[in-house]
PDB file of N, CA and C in Angstrom:
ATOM      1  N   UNK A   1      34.961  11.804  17.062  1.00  0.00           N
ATOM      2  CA  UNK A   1      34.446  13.071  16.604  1.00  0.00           C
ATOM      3  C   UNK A   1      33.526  13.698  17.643  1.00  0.00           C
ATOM      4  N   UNK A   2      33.677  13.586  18.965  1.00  0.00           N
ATOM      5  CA  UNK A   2      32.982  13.951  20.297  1.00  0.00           C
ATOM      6  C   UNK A   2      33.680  15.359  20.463  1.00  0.00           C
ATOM      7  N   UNK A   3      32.625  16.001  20.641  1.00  0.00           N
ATOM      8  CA  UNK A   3      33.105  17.370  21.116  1.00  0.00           C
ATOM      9  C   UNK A   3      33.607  17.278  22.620  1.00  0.00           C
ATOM     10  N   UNK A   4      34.062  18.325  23.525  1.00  0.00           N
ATOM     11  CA  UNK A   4      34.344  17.902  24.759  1.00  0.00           C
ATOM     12  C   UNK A   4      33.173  17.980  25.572  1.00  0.00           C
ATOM     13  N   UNK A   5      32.362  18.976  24.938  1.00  0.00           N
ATOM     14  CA  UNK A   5      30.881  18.854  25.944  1.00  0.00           C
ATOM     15  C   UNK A   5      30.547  17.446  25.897  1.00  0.00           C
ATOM     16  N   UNK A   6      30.213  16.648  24.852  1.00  0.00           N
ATOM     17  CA  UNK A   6      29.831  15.229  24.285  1.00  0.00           C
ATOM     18  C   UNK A   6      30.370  14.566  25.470  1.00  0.00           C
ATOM     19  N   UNK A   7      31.593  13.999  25.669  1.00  0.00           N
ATOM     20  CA  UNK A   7      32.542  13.374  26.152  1.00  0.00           C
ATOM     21  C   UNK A   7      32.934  13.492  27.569  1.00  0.00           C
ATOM     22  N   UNK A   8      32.577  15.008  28.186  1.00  0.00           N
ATOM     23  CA  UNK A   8      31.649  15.117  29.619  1.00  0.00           C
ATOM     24  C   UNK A   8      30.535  14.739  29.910  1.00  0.00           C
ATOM     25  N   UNK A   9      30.132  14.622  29.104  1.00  0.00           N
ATOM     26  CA  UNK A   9      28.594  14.265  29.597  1.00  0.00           C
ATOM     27  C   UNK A   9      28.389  12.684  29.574  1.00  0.00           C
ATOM     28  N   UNK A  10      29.160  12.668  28.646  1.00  0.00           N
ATOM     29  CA  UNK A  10      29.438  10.740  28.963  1.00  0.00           C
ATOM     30  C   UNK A  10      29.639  10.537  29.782  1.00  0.00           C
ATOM     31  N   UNK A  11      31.077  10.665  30.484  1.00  0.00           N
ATOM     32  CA  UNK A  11      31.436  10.165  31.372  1.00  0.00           C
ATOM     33  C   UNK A  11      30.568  10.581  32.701  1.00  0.00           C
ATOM     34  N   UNK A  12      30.168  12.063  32.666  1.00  0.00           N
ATOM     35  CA  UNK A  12      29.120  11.681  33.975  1.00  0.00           C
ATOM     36  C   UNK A  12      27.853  10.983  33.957  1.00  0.00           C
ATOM     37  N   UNK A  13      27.571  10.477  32.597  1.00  0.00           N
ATOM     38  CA  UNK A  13      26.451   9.501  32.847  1.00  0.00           C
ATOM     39  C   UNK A  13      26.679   8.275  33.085  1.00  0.00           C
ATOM     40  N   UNK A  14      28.234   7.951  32.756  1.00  0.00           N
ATOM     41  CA  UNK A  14      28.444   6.353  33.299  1.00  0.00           C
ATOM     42  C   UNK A  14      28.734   6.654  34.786  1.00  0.00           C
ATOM     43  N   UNK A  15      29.257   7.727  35.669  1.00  0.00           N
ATOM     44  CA  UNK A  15      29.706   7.651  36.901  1.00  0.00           C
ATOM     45  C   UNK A  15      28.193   7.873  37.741  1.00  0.00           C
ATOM     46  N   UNK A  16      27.111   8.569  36.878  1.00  0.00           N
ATOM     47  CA  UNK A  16      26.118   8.041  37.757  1.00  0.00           C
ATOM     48  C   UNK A  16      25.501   6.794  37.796  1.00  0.00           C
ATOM     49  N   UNK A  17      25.485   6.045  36.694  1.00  0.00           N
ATOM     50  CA  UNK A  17      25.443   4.686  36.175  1.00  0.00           C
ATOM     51  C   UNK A  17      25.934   3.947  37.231  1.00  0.00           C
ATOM     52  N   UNK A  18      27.077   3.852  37.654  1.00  0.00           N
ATOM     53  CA  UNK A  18      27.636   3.225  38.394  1.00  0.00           C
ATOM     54  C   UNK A  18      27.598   3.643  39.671  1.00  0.00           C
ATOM     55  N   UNK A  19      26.985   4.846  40.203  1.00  0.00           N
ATOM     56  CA  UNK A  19      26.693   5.438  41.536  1.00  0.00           C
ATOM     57  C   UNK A  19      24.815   4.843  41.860  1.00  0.00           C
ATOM     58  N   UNK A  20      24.527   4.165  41.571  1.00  0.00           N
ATOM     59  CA  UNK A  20      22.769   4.111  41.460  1.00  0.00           C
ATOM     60  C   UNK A  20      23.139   2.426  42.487  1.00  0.00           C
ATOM     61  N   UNK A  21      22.445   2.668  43.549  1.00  0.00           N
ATOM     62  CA  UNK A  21      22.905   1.207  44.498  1.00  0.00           C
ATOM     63  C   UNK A  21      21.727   0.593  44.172  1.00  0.00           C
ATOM     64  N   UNK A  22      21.647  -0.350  44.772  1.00  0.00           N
ATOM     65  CA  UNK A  22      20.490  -1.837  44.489  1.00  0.00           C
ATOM     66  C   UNK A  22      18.866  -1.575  44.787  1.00  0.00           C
ATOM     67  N   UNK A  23      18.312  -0.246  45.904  1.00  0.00           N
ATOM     68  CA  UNK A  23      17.025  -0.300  45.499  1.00  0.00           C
ATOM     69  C   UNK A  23      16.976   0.919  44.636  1.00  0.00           C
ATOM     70  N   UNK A  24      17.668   1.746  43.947  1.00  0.00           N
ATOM     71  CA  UNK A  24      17.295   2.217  43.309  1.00  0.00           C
ATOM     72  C   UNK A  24      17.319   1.449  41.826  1.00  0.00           C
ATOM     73  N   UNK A  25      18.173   1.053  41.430  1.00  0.00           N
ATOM     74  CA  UNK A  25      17.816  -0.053  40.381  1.00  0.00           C
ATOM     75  C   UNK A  25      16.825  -1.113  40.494  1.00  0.00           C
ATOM     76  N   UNK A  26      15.928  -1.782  41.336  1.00  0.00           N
ATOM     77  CA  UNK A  26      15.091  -2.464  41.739  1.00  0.00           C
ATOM     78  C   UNK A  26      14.043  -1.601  41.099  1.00  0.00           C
ATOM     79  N   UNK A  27      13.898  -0.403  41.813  1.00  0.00           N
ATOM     80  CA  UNK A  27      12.826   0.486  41.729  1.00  0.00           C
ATOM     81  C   UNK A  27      12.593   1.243  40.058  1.00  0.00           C
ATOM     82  N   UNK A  28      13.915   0.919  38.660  1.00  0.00           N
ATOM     83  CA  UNK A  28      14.048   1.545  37.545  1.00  0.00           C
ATOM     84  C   UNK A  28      13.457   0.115  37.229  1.00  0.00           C
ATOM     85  N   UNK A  29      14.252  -0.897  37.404  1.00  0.00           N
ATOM     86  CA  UNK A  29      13.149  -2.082  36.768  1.00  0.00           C
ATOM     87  C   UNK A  29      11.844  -2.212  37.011  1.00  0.00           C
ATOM     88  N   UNK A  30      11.379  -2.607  37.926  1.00  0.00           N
ATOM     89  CA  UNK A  30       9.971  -2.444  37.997  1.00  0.00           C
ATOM     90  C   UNK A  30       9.372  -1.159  37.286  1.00  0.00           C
ATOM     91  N   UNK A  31       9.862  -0.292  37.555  1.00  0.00           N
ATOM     92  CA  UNK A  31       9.243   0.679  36.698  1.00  0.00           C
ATOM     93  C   UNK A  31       9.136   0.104  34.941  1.00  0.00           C
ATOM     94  N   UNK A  32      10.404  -0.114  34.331  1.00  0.00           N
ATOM     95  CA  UNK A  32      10.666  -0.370  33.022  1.00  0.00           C
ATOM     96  C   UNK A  32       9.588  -1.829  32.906  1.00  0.00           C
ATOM     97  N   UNK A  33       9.445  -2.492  33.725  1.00  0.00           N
ATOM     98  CA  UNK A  33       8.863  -3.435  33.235  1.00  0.00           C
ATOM     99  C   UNK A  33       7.223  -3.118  33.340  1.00  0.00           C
ATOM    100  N   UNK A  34       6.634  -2.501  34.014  1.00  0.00           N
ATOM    101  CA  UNK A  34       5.210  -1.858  34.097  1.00  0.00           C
ATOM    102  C   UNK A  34       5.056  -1.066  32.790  1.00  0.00           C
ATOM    103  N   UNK A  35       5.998   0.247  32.071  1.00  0.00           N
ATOM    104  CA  UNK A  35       5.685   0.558  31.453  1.00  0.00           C
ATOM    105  C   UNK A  35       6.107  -0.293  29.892  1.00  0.00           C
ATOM    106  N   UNK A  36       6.616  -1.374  29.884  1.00  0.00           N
ATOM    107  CA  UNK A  36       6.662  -2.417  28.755  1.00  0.00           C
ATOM    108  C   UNK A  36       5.079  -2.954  28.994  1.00  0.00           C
ATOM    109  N   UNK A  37       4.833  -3.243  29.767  1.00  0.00           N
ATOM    110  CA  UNK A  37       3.351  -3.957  30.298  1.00  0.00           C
ATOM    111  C   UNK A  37       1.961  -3.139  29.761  1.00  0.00           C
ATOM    112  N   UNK A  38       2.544  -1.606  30.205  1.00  0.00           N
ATOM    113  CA  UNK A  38       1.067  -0.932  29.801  1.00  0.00           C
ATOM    114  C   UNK A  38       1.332  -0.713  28.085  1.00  0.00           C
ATOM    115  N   UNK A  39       2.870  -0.873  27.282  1.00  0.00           N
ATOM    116  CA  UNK A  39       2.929  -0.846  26.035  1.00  0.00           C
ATOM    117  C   UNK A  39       2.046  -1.737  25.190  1.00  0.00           C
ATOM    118  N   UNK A  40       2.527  -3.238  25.451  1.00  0.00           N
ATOM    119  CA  UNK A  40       2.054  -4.188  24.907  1.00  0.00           C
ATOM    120  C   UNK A  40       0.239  -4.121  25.257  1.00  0.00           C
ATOM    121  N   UNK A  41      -0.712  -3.770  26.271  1.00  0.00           N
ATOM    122  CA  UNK A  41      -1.685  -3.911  26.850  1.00  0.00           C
ATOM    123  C   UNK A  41      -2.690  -2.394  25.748  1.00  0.00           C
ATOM    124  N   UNK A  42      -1.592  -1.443  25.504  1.00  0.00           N
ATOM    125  CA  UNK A  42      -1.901  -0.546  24.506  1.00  0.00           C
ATOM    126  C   UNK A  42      -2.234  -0.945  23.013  1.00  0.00           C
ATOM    127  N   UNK A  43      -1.501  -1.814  22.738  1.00  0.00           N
ATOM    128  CA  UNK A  43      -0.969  -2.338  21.339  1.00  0.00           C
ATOM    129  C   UNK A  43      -2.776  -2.827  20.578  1.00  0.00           C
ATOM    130  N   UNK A  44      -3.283  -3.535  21.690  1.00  0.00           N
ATOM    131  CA  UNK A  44      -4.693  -3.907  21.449  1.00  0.00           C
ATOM    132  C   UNK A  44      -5.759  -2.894  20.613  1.00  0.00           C
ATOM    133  N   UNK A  45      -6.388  -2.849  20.136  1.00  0.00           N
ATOM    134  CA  UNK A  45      -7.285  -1.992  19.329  1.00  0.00           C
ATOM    135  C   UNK A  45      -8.008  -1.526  20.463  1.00  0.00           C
ATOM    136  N   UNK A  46      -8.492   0.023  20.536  1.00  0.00           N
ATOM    137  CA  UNK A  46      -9.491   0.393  21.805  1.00  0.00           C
ATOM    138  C   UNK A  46     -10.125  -0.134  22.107  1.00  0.00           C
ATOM    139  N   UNK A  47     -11.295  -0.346  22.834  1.00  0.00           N
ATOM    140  CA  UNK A  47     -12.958  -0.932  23.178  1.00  0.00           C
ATOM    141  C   UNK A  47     -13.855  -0.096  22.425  1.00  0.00           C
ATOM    142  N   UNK A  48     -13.756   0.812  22.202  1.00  0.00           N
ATOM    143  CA  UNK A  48     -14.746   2.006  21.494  1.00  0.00           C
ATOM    144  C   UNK A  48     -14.579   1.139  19.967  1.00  0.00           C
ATOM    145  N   UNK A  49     -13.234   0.714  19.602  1.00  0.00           N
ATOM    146  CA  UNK A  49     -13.220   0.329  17.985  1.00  0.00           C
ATOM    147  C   UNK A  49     -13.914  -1.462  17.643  1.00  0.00           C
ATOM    148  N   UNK A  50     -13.833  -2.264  18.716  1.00  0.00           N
ATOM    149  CA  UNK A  50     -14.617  -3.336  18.613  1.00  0.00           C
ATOM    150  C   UNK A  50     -16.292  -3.455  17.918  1.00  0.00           C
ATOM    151  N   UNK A  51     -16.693  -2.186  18.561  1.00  0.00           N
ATOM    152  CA  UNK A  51     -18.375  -2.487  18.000  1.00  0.00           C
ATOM    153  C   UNK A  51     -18.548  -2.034  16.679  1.00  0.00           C
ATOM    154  N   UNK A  52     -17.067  -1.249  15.908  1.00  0.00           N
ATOM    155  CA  UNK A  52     -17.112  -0.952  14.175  1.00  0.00           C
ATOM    156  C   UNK A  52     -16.370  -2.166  13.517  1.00  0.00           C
ATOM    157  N   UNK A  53     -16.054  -3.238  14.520  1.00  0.00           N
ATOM    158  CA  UNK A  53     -14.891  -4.069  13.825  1.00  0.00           C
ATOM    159  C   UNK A  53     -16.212  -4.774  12.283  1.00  0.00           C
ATOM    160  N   UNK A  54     -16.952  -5.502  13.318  1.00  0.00           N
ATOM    161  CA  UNK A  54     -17.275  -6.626  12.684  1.00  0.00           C
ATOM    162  C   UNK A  54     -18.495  -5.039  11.249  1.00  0.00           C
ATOM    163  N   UNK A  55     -18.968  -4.459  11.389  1.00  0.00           N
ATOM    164  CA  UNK A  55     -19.796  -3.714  10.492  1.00  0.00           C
ATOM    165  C   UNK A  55     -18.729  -3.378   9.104  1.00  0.00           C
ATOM    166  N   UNK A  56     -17.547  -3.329   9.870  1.00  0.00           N
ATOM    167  CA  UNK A  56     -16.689  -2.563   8.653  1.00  0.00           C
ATOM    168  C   UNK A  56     -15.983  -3.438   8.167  1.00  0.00           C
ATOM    169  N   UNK A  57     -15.775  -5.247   8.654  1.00  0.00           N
ATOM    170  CA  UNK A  57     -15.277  -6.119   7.753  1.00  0.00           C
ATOM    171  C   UNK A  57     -16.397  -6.329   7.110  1.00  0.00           C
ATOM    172  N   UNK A  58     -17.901  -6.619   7.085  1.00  0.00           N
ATOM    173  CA  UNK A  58     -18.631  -6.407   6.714  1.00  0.00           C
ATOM    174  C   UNK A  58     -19.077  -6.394   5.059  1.00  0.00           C
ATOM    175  N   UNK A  59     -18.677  -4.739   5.478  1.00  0.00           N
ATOM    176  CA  UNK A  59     -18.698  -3.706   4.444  1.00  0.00           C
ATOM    177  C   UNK A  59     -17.914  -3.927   3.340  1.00  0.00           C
ATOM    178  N   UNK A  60     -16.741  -4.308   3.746  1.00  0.00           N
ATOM    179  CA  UNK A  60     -15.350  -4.606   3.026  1.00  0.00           C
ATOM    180  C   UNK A  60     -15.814  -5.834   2.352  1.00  0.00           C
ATOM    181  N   UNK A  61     -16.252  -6.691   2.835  1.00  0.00           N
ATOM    182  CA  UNK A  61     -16.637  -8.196   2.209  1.00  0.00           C
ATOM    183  C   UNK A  61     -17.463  -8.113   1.018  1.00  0.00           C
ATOM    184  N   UNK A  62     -18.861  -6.996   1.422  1.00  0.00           N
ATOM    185  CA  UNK A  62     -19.695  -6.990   0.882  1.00  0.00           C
ATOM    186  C   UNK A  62     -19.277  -6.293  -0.905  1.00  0.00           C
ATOM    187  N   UNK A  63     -18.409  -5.227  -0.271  1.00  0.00           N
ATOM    188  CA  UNK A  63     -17.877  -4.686  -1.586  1.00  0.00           C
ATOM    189  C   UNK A  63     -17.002  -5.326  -2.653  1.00  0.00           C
ATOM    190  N   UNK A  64     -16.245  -6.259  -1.741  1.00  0.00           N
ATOM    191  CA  UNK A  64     -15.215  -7.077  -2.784  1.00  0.00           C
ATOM    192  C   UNK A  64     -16.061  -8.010  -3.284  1.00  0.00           C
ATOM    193  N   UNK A  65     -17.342  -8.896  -2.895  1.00  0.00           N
ATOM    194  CA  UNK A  65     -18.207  -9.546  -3.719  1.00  0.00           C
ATOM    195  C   UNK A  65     -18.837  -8.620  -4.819  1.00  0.00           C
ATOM    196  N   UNK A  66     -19.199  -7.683  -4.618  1.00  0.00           N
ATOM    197  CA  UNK A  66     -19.869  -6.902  -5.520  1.00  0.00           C
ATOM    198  C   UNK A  66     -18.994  -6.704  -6.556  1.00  0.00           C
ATOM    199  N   UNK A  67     -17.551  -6.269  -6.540  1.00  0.00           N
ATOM    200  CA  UNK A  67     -16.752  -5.984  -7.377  1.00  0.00           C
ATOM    201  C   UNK A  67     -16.443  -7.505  -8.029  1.00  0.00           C
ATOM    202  N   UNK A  68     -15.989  -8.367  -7.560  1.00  0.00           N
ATOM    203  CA  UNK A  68     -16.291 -10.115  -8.156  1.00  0.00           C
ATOM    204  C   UNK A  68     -17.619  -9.962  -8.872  1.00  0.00           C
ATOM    205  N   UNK A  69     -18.308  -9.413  -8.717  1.00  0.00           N
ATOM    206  CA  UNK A  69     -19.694 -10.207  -9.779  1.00  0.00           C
ATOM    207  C   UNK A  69     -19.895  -9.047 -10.696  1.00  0.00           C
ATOM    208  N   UNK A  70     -19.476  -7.998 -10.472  1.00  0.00           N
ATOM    209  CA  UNK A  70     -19.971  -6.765 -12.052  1.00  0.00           C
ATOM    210  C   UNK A  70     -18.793  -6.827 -12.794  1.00  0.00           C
ATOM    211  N   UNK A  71     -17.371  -7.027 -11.953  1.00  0.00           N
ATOM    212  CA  UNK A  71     -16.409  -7.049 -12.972  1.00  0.00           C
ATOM    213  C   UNK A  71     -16.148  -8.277 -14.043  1.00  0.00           C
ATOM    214  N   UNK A  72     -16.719  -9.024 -14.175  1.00  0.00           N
ATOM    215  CA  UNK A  72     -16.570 -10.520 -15.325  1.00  0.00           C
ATOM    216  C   UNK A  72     -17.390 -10.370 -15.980  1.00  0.00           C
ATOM    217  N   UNK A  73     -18.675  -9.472 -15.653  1.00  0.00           N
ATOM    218  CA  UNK A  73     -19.582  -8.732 -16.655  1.00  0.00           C
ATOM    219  C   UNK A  73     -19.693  -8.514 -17.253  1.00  0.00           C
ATOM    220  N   UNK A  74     -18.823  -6.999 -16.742  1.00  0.00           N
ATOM    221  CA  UNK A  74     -18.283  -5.733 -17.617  1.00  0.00           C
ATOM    222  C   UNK A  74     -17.466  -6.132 -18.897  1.00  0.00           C
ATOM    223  N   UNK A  75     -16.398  -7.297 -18.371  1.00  0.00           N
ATOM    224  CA  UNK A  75     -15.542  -7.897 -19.678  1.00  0.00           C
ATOM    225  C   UNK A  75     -15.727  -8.060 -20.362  1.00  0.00           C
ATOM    226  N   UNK A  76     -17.136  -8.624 -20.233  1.00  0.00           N
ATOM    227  CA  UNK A  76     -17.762  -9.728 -21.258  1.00  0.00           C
ATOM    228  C   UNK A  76     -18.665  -8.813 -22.371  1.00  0.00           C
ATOM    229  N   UNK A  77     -19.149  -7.949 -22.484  1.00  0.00           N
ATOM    230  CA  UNK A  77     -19.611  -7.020 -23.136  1.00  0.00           C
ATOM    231  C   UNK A  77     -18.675  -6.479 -23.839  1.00  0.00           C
ATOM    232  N   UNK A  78     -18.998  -6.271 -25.314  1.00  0.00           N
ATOM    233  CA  UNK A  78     -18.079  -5.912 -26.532  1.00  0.00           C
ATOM    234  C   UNK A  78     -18.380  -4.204 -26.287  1.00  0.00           C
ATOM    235  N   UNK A  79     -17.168  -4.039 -26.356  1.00  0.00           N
ATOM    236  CA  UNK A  79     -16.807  -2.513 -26.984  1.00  0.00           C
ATOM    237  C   UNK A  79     -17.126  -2.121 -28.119  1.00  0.00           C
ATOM    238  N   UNK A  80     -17.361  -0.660 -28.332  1.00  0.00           N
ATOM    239  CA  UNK A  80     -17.226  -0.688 -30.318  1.00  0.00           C
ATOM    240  C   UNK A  80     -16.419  -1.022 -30.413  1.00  0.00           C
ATOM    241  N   UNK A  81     -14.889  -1.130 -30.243  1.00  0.00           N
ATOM    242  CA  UNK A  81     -14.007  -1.110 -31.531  1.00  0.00           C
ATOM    243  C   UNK A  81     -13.599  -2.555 -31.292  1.00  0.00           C
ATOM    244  N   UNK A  82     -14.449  -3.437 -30.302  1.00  0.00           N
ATOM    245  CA  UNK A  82     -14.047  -4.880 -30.865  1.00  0.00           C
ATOM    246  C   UNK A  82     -15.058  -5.119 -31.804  1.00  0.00           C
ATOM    247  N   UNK A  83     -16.394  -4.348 -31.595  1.00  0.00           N
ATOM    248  CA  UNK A  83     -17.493  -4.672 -32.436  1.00  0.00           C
ATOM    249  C   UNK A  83     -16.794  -4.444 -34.010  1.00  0.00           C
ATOM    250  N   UNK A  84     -16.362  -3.503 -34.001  1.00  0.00           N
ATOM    251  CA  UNK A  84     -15.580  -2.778 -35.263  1.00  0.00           C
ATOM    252  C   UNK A  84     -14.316  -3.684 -35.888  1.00  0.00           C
ATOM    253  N   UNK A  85     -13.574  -4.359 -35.192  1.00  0.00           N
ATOM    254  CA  UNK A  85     -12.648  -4.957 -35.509  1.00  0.00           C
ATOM    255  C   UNK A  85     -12.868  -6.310 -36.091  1.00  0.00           C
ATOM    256  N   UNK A  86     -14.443  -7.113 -35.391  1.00  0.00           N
ATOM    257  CA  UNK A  86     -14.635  -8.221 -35.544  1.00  0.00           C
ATOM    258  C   UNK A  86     -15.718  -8.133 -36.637  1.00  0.00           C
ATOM    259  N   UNK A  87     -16.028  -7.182 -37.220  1.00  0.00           N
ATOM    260  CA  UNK A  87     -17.053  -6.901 -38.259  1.00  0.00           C
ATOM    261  C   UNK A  87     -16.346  -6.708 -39.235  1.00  0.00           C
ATOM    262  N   UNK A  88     -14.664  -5.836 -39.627  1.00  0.00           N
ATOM    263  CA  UNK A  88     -14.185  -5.154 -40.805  1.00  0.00           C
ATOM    264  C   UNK A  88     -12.714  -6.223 -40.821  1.00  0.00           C
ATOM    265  N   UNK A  89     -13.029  -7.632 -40.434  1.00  0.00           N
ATOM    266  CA  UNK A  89     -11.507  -7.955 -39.987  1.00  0.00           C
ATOM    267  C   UNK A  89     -10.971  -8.345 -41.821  1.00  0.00           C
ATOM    268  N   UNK A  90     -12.156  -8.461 -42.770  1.00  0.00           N
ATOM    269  CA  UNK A  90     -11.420  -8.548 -44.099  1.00  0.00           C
ATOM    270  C   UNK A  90     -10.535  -7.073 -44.418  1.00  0.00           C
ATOM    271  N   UNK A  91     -10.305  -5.970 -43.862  1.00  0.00           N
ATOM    272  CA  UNK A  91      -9.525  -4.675 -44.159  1.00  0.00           C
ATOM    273  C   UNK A  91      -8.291  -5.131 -44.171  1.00  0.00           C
ATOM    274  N   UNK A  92      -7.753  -5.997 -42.957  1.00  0.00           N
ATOM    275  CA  UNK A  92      -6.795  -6.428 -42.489  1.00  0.00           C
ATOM    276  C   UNK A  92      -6.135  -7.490 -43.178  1.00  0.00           C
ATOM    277  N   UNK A  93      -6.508  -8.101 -43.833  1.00  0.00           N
ATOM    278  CA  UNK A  93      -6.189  -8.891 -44.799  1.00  0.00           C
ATOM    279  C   UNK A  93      -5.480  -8.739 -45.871  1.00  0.00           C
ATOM    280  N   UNK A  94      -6.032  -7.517 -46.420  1.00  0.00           N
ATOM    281  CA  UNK A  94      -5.302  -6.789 -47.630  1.00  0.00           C
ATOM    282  C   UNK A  94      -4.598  -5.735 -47.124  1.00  0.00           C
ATOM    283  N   UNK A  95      -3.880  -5.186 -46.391  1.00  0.00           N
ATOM    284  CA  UNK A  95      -3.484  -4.248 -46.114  1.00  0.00           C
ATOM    285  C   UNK A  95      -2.102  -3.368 -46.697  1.00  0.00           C
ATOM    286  N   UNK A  96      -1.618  -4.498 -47.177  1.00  0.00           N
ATOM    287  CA  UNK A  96      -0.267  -3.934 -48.213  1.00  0.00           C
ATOM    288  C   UNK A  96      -1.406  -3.121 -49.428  1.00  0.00           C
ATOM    289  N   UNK A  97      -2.066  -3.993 -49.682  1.00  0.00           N
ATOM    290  CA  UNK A  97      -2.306  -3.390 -51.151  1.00  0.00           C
ATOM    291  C   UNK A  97      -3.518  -2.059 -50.562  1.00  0.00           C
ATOM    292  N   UNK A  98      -4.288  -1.898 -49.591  1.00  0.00           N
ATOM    293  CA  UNK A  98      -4.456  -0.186 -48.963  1.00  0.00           C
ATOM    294  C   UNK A  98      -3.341   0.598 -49.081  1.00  0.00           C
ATOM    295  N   UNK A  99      -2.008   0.434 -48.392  1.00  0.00           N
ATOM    296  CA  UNK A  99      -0.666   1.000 -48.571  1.00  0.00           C
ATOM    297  C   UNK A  99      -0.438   1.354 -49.988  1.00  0.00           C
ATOM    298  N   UNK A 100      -0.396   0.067 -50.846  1.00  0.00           N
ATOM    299  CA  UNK A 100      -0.333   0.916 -52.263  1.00  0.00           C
ATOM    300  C   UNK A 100      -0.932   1.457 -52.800  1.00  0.00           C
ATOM    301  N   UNK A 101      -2.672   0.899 -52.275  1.00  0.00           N
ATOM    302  CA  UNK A 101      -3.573   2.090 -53.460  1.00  0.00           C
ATOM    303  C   UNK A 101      -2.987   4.019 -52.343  1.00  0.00           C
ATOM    304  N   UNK A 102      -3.017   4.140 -51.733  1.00  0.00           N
ATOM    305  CA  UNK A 102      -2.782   5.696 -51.065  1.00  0.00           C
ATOM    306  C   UNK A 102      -1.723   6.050 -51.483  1.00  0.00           C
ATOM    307  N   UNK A 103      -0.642   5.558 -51.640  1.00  0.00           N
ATOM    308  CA  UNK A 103       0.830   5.996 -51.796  1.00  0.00           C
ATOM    309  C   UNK A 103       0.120   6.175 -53.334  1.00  0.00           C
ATOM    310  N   UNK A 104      -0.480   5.628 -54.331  1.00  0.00           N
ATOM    311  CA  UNK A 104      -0.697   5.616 -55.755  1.00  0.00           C
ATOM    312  C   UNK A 104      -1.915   7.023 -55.952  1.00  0.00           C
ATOM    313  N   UNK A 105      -2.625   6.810 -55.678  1.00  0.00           N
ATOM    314  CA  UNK A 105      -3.701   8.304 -55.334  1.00  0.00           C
ATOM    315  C   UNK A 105      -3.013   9.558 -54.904  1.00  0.00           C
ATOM    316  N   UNK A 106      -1.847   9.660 -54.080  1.00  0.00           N
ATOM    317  CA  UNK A 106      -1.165  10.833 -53.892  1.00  0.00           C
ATOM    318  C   UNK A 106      -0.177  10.823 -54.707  1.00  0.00           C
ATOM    319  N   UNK A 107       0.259  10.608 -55.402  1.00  0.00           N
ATOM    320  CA  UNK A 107       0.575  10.549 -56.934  1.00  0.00           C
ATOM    321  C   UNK A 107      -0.058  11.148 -57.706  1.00  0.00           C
ATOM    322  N   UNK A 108      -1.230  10.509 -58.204  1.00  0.00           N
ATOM    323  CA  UNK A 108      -2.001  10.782 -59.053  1.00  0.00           C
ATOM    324  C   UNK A 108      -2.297  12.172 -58.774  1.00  0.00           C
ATOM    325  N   UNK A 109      -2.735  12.409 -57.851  1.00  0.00           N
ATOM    326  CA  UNK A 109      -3.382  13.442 -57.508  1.00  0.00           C
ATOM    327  C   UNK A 109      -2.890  14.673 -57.635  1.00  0.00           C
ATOM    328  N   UNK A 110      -1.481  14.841 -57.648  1.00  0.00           N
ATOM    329  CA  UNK A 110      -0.440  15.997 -57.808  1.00  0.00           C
ATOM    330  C   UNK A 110      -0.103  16.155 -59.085  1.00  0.00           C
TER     331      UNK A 110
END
C-alpha cells in the first residue's frame, strides 16, 4: 500500500545506505554511541533536585505516620447512628409487628 513517492524514497535510502564507506560509518557510530551515553547520563535526577530529595521523603514519611496514628482514632469513636443503633437495638427485634401496627393505623385511619 506504498505510494510511488513512498517506494522512491525507499529505495534511495537503501542506495545511500549502501553508498556510506567505512569512515563514515565509524564516524555514525561513535556518534550513536556518545549520544546513547549522554541519554543514559541524563536519565539521573538533576543536581539542583538532590538537596529537595531527602526534605521531601521526609515530608512524605512524616505525613504517612501522621495519617497511621489519627486514622485508628478516628475509627474508634462512635458516630450517632452507631450511638443510635446500639442504644434502640430492641426496635429491631420486633419489627414485623412495627410493619403491622402501620399497615393497621392506615386502615384505621381512613
Amino acid at each position: 500500500m506504498k505510494t510511488k513517492f513512498e517506494q522512491g524514497l525507499q529505495t534511495q535510502l537503501r542506495g545511500d545506505e549502501q553508498a556510506i564507506d567505512a569512515g563514515q560509518s565509524a564516524r555514525l557510530s561513535a556518534m550513536r554511541r556518545q549520544a546513547l551515553d549522554g541519554q543514559l547520563g541524563s536519565a539521573r535526577a538533576p543536581r539542583r533536585f538532590h538537596g529537595l530529595l531527602w526534605p521531601a521523603t521526609g515530608m512524605a514519611l512524616a505525613s504517612l505516620l501522621a495519617l497511621g496514628l489519627i486514622m485508628p482514632l478516628s475509627s474508634l469513636a462512635p458516630t450517632p447512628s452507631r450511638e443510635y443503633l446500639n442504644d434502640n437495638f430492641e426496635l429491631y427485634d420486633d419489627l414485623e409487628f412495627y410493619y403491622w401496627l402501620a399497615d393497621n393505623e392506615q386502615g384505621l385511619s381512613g
